[in-house]
C-alpha atoms as a PDB file:
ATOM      1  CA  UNK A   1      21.716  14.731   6.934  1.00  0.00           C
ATOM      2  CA  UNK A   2      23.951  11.577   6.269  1.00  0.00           C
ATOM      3  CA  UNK A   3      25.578  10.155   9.693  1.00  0.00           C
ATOM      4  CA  UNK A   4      29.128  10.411   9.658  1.00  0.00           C
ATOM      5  CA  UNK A   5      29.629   6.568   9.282  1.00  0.00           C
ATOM      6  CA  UNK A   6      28.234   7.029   6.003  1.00  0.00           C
ATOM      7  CA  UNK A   7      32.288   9.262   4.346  1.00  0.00           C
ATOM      8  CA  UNK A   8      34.264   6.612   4.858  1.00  0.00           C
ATOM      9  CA  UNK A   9      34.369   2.502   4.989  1.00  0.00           C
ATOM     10  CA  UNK A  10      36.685   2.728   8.089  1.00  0.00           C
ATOM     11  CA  UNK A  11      34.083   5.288   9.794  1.00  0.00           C
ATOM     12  CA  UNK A  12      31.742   2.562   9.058  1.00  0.00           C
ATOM     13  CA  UNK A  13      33.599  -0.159  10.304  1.00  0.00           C
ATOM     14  CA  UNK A  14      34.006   1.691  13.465  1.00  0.00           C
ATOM     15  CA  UNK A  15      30.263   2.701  13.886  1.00  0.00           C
ATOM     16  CA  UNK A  16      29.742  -1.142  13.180  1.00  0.00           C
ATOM     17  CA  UNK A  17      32.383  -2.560  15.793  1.00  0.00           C
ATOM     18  CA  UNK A  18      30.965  -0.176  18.320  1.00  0.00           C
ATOM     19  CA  UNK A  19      27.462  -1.069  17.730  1.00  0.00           C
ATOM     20  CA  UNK A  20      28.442  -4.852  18.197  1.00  0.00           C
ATOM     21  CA  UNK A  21      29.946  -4.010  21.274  1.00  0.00           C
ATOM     22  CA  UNK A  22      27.213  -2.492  22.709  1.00  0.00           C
ATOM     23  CA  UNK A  23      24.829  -5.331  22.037  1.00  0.00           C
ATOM     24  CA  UNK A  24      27.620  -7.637  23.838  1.00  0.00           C
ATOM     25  CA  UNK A  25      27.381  -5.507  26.971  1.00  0.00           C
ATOM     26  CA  UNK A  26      23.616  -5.545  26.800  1.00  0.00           C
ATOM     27  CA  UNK A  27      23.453  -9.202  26.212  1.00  0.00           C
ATOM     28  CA  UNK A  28      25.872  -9.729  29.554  1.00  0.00           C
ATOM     29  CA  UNK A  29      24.526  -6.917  31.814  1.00  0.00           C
ATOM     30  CA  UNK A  30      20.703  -6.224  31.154  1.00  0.00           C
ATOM     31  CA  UNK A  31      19.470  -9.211  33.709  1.00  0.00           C
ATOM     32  CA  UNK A  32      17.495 -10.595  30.273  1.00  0.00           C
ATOM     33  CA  UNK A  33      17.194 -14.170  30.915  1.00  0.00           C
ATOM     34  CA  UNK A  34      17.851 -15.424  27.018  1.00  0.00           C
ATOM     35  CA  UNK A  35      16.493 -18.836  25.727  1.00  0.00           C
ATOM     36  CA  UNK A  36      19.564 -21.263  24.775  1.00  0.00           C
ATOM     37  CA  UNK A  37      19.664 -23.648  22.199  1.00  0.00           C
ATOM     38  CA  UNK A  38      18.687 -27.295  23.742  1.00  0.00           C
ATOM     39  CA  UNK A  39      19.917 -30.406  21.306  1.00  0.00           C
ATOM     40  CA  UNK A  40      18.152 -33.160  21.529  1.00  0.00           C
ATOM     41  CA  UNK A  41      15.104 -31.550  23.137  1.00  0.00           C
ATOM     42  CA  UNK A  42      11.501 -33.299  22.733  1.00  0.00           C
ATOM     43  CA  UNK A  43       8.894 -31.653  20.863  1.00  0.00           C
ATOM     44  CA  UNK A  44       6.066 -30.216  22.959  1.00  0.00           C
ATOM     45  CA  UNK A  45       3.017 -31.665  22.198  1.00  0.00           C
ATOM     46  CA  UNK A  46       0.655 -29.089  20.962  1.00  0.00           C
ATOM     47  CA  UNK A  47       1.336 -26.652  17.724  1.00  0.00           C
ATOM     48  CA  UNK A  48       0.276 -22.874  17.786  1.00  0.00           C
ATOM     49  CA  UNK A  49       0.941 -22.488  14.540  1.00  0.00           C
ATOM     50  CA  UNK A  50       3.157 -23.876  11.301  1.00  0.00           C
ATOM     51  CA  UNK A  51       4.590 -22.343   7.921  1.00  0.00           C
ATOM     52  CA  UNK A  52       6.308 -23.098   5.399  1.00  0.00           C
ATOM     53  CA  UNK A  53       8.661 -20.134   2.500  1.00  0.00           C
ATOM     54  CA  UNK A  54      10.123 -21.225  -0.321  1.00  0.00           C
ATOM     55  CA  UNK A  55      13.928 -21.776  -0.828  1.00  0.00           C
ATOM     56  CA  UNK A  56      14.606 -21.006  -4.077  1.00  0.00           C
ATOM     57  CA  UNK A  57      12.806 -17.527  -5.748  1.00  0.00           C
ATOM     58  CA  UNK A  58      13.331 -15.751  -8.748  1.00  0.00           C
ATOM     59  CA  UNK A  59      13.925 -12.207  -7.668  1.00  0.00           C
ATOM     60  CA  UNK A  60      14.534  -9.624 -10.614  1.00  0.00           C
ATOM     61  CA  UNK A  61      17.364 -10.267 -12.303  1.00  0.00           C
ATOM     62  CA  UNK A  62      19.581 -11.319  -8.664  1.00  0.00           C
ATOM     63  CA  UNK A  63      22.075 -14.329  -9.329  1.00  0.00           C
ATOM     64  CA  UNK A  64      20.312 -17.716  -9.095  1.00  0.00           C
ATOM     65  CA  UNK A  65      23.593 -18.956  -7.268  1.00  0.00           C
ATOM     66  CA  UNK A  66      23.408 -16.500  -4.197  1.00  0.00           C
ATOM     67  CA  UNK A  67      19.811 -18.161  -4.199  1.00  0.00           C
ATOM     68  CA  UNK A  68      21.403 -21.401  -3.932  1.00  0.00           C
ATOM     69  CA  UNK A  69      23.939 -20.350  -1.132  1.00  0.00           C
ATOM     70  CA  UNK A  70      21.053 -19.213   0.791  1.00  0.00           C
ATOM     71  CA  UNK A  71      20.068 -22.587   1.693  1.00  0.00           C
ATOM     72  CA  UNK A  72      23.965 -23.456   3.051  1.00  0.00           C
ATOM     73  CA  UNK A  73      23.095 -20.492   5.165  1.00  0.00           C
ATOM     74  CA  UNK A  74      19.994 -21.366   6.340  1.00  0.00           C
ATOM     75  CA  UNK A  75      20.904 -25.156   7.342  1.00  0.00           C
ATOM     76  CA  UNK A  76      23.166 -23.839   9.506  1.00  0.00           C
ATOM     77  CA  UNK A  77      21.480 -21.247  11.066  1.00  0.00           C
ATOM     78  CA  UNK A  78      18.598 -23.664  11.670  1.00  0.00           C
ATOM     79  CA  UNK A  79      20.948 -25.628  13.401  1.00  0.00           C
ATOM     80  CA  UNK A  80      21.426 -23.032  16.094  1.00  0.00           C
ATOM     81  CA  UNK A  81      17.940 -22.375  16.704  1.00  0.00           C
ATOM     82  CA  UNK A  82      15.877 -25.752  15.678  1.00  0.00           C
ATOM     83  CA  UNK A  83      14.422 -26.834  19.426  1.00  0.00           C
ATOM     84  CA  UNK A  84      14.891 -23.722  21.741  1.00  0.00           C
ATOM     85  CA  UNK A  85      12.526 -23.397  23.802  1.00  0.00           C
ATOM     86  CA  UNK A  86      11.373 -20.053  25.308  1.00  0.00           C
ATOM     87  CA  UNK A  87      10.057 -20.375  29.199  1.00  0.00           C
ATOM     88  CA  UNK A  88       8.118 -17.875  30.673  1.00  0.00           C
ATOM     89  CA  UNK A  89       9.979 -14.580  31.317  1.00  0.00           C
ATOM     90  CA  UNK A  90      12.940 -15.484  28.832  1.00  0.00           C
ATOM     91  CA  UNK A  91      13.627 -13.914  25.681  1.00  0.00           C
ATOM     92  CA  UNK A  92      14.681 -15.288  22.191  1.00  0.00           C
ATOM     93  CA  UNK A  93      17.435 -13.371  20.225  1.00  0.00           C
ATOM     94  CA  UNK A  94      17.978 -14.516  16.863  1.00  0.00           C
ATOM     95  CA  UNK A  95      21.762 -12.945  16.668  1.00  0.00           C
ATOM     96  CA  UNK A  96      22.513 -14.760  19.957  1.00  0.00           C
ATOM     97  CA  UNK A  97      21.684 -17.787  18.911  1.00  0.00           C
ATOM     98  CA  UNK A  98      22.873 -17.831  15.800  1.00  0.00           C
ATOM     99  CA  UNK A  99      25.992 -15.965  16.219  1.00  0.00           C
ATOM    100  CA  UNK A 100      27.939 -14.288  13.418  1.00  0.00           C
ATOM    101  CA  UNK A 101      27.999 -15.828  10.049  1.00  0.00           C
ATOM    102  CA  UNK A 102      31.500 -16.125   9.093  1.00  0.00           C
ATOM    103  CA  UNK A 103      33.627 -18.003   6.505  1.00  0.00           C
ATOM    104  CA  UNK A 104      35.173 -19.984   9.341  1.00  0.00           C
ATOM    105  CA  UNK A 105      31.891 -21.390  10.605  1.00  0.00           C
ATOM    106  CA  UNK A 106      31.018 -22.549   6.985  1.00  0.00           C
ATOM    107  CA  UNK A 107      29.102 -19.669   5.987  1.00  0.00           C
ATOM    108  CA  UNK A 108      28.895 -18.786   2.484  1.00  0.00           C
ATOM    109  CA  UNK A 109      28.287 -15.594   0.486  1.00  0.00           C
ATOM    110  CA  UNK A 110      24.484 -15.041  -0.134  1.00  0.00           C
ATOM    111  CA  UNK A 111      22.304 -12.416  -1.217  1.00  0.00           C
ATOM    112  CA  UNK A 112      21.916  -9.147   1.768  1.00  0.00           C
ATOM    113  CA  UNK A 113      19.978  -5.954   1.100  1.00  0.00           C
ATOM    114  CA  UNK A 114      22.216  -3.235   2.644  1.00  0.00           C
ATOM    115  CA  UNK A 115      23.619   0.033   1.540  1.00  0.00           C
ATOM    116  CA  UNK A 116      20.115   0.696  -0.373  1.00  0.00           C
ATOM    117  CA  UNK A 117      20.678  -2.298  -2.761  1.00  0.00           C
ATOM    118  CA  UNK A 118      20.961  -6.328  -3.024  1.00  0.00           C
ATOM    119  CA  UNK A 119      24.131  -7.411  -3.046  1.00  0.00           C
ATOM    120  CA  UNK A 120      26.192 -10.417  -2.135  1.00  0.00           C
ATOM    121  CA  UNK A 121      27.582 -10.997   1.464  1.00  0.00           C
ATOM    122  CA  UNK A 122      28.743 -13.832   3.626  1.00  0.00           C
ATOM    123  CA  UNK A 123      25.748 -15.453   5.665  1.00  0.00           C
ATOM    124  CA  UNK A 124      23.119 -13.576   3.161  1.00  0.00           C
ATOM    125  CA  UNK A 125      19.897 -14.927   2.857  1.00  0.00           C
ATOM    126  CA  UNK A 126      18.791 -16.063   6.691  1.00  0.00           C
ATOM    127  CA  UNK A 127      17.037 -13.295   7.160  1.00  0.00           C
ATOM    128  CA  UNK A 128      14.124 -15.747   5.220  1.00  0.00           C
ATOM    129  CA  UNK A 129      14.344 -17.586   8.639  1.00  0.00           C
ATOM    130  CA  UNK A 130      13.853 -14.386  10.800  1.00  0.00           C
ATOM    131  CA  UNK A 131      10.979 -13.920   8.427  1.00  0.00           C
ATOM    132  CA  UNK A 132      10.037 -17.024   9.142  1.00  0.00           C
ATOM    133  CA  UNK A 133       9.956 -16.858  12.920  1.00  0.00           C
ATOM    134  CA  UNK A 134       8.970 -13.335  13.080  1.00  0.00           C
ATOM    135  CA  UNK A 135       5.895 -14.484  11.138  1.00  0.00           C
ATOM    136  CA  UNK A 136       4.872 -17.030  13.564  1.00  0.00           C
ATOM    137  CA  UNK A 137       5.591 -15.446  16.676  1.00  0.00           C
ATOM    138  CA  UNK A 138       2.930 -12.822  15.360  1.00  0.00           C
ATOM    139  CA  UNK A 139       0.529 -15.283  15.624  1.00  0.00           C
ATOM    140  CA  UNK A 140       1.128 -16.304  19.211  1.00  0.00           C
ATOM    141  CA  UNK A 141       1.362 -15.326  22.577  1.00  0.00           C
ATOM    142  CA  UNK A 142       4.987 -13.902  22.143  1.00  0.00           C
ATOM    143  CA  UNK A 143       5.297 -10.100  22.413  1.00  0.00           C
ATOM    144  CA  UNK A 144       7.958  -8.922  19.654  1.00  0.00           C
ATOM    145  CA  UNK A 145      10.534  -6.595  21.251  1.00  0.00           C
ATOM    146  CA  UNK A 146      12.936  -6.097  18.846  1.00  0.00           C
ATOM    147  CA  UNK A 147      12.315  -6.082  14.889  1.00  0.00           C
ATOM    148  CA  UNK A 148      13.256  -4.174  12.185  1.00  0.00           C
ATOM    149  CA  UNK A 149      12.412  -3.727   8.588  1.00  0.00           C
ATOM    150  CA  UNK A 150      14.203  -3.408   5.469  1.00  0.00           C
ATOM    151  CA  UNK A 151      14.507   0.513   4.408  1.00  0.00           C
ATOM    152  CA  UNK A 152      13.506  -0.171   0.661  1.00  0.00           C
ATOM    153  CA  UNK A 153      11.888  -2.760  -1.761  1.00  0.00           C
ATOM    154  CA  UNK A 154      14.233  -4.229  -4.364  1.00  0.00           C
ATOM    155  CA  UNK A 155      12.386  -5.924  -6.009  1.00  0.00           C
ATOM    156  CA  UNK A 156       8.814  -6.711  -7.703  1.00  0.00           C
ATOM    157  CA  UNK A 157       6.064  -9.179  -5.941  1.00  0.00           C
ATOM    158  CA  UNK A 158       6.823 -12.725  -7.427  1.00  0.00           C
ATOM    159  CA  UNK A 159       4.689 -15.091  -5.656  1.00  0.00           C
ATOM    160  CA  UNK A 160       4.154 -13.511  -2.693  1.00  0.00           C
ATOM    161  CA  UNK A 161       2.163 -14.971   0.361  1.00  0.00           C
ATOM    162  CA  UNK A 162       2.856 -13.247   3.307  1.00  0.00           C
ATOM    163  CA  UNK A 163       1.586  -9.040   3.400  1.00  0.00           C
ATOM    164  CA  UNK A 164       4.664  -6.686   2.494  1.00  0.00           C
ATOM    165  CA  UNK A 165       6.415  -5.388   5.450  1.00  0.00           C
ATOM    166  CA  UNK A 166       5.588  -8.626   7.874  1.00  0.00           C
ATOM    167  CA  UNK A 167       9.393  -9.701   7.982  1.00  0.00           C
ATOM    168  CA  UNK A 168      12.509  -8.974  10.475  1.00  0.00           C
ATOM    169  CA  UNK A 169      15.534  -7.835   8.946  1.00  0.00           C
ATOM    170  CA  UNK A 170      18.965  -9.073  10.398  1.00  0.00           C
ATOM    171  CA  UNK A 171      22.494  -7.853  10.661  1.00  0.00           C
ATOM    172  CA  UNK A 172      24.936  -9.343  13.097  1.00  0.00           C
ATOM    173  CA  UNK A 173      24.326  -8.147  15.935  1.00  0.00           C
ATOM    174  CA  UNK A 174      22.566  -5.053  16.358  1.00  0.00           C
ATOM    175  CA  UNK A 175      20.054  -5.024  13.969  1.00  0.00           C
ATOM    176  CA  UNK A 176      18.149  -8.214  15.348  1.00  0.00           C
ATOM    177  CA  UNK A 177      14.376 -10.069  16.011  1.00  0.00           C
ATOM    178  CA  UNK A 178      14.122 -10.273  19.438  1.00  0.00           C
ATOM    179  CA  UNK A 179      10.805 -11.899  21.495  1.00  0.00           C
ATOM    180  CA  UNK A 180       9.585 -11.932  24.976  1.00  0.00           C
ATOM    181  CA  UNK A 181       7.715 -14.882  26.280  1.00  0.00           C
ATOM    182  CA  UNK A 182       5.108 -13.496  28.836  1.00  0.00           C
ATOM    183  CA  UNK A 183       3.971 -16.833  30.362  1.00  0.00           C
ATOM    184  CA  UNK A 184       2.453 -18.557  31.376  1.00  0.00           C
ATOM    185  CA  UNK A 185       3.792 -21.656  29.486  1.00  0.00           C
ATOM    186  CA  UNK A 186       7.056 -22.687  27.555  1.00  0.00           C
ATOM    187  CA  UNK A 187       6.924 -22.189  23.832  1.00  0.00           C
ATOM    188  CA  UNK A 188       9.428 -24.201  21.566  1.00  0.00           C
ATOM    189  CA  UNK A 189      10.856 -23.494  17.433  1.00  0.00           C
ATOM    190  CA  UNK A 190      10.877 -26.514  15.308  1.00  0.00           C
ATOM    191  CA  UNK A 191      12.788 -25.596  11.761  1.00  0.00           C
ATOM    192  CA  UNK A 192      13.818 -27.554   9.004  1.00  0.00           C
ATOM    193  CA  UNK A 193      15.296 -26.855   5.729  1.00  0.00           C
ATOM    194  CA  UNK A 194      13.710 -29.599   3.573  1.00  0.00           C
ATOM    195  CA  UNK A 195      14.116 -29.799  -0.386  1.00  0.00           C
ATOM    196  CA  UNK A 196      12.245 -27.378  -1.654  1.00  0.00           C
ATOM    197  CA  UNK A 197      10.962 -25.383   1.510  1.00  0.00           C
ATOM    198  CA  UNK A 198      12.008 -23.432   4.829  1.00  0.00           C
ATOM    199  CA  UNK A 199       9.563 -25.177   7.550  1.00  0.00           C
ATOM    200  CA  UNK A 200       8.529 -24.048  10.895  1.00  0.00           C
ATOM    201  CA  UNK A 201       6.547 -24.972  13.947  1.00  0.00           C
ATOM    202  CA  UNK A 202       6.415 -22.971  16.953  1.00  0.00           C
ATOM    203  CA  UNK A 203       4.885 -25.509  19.828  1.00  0.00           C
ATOM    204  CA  UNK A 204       3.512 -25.514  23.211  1.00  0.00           C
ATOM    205  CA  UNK A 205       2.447 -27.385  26.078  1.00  0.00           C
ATOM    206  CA  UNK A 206      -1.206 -26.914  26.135  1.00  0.00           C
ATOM    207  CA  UNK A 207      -3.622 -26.255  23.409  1.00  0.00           C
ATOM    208  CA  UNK A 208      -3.977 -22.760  22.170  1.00  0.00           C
ATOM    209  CA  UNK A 209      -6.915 -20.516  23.256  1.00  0.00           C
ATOM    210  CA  UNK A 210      -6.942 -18.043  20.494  1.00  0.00           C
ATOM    211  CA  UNK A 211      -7.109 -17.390  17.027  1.00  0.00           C
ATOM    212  CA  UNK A 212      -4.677 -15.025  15.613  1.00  0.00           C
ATOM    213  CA  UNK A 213      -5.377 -13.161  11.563  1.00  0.00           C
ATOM    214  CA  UNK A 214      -2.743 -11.248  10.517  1.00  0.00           C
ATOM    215  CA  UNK A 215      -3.430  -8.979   7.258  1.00  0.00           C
ATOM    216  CA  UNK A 216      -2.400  -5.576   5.592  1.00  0.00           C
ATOM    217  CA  UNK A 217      -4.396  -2.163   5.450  1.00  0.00           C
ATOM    218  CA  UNK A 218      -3.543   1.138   3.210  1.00  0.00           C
ATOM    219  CA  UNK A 219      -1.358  -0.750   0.933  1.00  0.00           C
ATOM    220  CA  UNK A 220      -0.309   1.846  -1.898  1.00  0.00           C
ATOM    221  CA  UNK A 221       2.751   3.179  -3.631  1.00  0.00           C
ATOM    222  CA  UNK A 222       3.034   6.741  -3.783  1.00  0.00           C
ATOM    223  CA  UNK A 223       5.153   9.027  -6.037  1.00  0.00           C
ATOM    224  CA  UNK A 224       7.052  11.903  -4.446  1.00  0.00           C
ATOM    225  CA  UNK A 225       9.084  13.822  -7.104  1.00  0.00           C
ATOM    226  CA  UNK A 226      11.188  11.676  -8.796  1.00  0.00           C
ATOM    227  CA  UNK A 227      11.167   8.628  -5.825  1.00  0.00           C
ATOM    228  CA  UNK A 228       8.035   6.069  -5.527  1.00  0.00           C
ATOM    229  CA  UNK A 229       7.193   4.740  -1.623  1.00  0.00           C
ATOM    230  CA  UNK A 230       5.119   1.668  -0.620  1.00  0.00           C
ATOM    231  CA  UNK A 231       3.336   1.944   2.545  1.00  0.00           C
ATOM    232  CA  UNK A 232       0.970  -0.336   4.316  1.00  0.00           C
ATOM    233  CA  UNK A 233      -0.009  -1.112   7.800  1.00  0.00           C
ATOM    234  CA  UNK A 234       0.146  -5.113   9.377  1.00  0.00           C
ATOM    235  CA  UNK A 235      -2.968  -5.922  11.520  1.00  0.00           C
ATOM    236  CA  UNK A 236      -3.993  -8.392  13.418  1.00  0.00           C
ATOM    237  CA  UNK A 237      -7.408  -9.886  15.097  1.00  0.00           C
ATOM    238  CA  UNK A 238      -7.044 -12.023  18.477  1.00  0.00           C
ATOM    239  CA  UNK A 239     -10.282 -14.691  18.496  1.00  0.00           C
ATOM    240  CA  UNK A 240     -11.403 -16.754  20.697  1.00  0.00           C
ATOM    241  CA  UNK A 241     -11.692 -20.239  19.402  1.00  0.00           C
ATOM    242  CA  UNK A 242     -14.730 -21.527  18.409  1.00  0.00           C
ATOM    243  CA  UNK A 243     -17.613 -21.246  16.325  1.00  0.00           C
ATOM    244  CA  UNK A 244     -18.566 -18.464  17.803  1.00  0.00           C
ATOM    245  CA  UNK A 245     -15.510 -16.799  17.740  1.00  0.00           C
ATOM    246  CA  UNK A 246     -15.334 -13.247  19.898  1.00  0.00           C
ATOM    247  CA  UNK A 247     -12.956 -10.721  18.537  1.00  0.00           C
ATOM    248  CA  UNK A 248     -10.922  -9.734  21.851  1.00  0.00           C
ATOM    249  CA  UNK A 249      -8.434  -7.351  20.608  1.00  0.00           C
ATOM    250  CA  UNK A 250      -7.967  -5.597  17.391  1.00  0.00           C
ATOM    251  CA  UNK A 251      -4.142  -3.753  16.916  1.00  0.00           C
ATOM    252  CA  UNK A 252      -1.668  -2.234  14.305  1.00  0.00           C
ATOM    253  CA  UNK A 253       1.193  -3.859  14.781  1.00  0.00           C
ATOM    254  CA  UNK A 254       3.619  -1.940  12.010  1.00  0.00           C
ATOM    255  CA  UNK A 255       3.018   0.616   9.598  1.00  0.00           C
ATOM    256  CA  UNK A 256       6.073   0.502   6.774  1.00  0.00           C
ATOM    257  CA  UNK A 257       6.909   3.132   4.820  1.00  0.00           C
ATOM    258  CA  UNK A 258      10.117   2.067   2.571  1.00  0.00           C
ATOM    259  CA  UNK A 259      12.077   3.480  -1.125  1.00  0.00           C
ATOM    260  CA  UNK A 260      10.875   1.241  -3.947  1.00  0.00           C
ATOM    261  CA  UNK A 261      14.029   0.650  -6.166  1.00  0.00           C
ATOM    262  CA  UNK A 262      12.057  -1.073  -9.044  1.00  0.00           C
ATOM    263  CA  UNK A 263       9.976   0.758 -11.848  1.00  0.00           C
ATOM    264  CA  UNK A 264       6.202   1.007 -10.540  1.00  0.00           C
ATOM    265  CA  UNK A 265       3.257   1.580 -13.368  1.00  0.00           C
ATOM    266  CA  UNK A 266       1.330   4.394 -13.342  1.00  0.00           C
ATOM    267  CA  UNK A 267      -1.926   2.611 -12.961  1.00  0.00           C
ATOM    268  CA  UNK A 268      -0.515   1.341  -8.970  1.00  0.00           C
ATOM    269  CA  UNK A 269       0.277   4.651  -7.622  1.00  0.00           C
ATOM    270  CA  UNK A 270      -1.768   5.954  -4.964  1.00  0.00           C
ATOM    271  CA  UNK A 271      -4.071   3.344  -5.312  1.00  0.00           C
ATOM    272  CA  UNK A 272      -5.102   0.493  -2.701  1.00  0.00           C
ATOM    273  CA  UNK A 273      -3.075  -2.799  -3.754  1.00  0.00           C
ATOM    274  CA  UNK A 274      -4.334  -6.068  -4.497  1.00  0.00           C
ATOM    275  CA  UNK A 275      -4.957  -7.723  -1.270  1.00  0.00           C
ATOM    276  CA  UNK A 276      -5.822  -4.718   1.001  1.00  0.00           C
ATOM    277  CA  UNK A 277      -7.885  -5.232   3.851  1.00  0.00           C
ATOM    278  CA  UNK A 278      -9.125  -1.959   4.578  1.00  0.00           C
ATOM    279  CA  UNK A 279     -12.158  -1.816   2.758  1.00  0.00           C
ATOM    280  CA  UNK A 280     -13.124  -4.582   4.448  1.00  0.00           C
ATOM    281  CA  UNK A 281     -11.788  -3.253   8.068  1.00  0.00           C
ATOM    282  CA  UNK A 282     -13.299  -1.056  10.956  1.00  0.00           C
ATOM    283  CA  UNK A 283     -10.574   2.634  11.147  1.00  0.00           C
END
């Protein structure tokens, strides 16, 4: 059954305004301590982890100038976030932070997914930094409290590094990647948008004690009637460092299960995709 924001464009707007306004009482009344942006901060001096995503992809047949306006986008919403640090017991809300993308502010139009396909909207494209971050905070300490994922797949692999389904979708202000720092030290973002890449460090004050593998299981697309689904489940290993590394914990962390929009060959359906881990992995 559709919701009822779904007959008109002003039912939407006024699903979306009340949504918005909910998150603003949340923000003010839920006792969350949230991390602020710090100019000027120093860099801690140990790194838990860094990664880089490049700026400018082909993506089916998308505009190449949307790809472009991305990286306006993304320079300022880098500006927002580049140096927060995250004490123990804060959280980190990427909306917060960043605000709402707006003409005003200098934001431009980009490419969103929404309404089932990619289209053009003002601030599209930074959800490659809440990739970016989500990605890394995976691999750390920080507990993920908020994240959600796109509800279909647009478009083909083209050089893809990271597993499908390992991002954070964003959309001012409700739909947003929130983290929890448990302690027991302060964690800090580094970004930069440099000329050809998105980088990221996330940094902390002692070195790290762990080793953190993040992978894909049961990746497959699957054909029901006349619609085709990808699913596949993100993993990860916590190690010990060291040569003789001890496996201390061993979770799913999402299983994804979105529309493909994008013909699929015959040969791929129902069959384990290139990549898979789970031949490889305990059930």
């Amino acid at each position: 059954m559709k919701p009822l924001s779904s007959y008109h464009p002003l039912l939407y707007w006024l699903r979306v305004r009340q949504k918005r306004l909910m998150r603003h009482l949340a923000w003010r009344c839920s006792g969350r301590r949230y991390a602020r942006p710090e100019g000027g901060s120093p860099r801690l001096p140990h790194r838990l982890i860094k990664h880089t995503s490049k700026l400018i992809r082909t993506l089916g047949d998308s505009d190449l100038a949307l790809q472009h306006n991305k990286v306006i986008n993304l320079k300022l919403a880098v500006a927002c976030i580049d140096g927060v640090r995250i004490a123990p017991g804060e959280y980190f809300s990427f909306c917060k932070l960043v605000g709402r993308p707006s003409r005003r502010r200098g934001f431009v139009e980009g490419m969103e997914l929404s309404f089932g396909e990619a289209r053009s909207g003002i601030g599209g494209g930074i959800c490659q930094l809440s990739n970016l971050i989500h990605w890394m905070a995976i691999h750390s300490p920080l507990e993920v409290v908020e994240r959600a994922n796109h509800s279909f797949d647009p478009f083909p692999d083209e050089g893809r590094v990271l597993p499908f389904g390992s991002g954070a979708a964003i959309f001012y202000n409700y739909i947003d990647l929130v983290l929890y720092n448990p302690g027991p030290q302060t964690l800090q973002l580094k970004l930069h948008v440099g000329a050809q890449q998105l980088e990221g460090e996330l940094l902390c004050e002692r070195p790290r004690e762990h080793r953190y593998h993040v992978y894909q299981r049961a990746h497959r697309f699957v054909r029901e009637g006349t619609r085709v689904y990808r699913e596949n489940q993100i993993w990860r290993d916590i190690r010990t460092k060291g040569q003789d590394a001890e496996l201390l914990r061993q979770e799913c962390l999402y299983r994804n299960r979105v529309l493909v929009k994008y013909p699929v060959a015959e040969a791929l359906l129902d069959q384990p995709a290139p990549g898979s881990e789970d031949a490889q992995q305990p059930q």
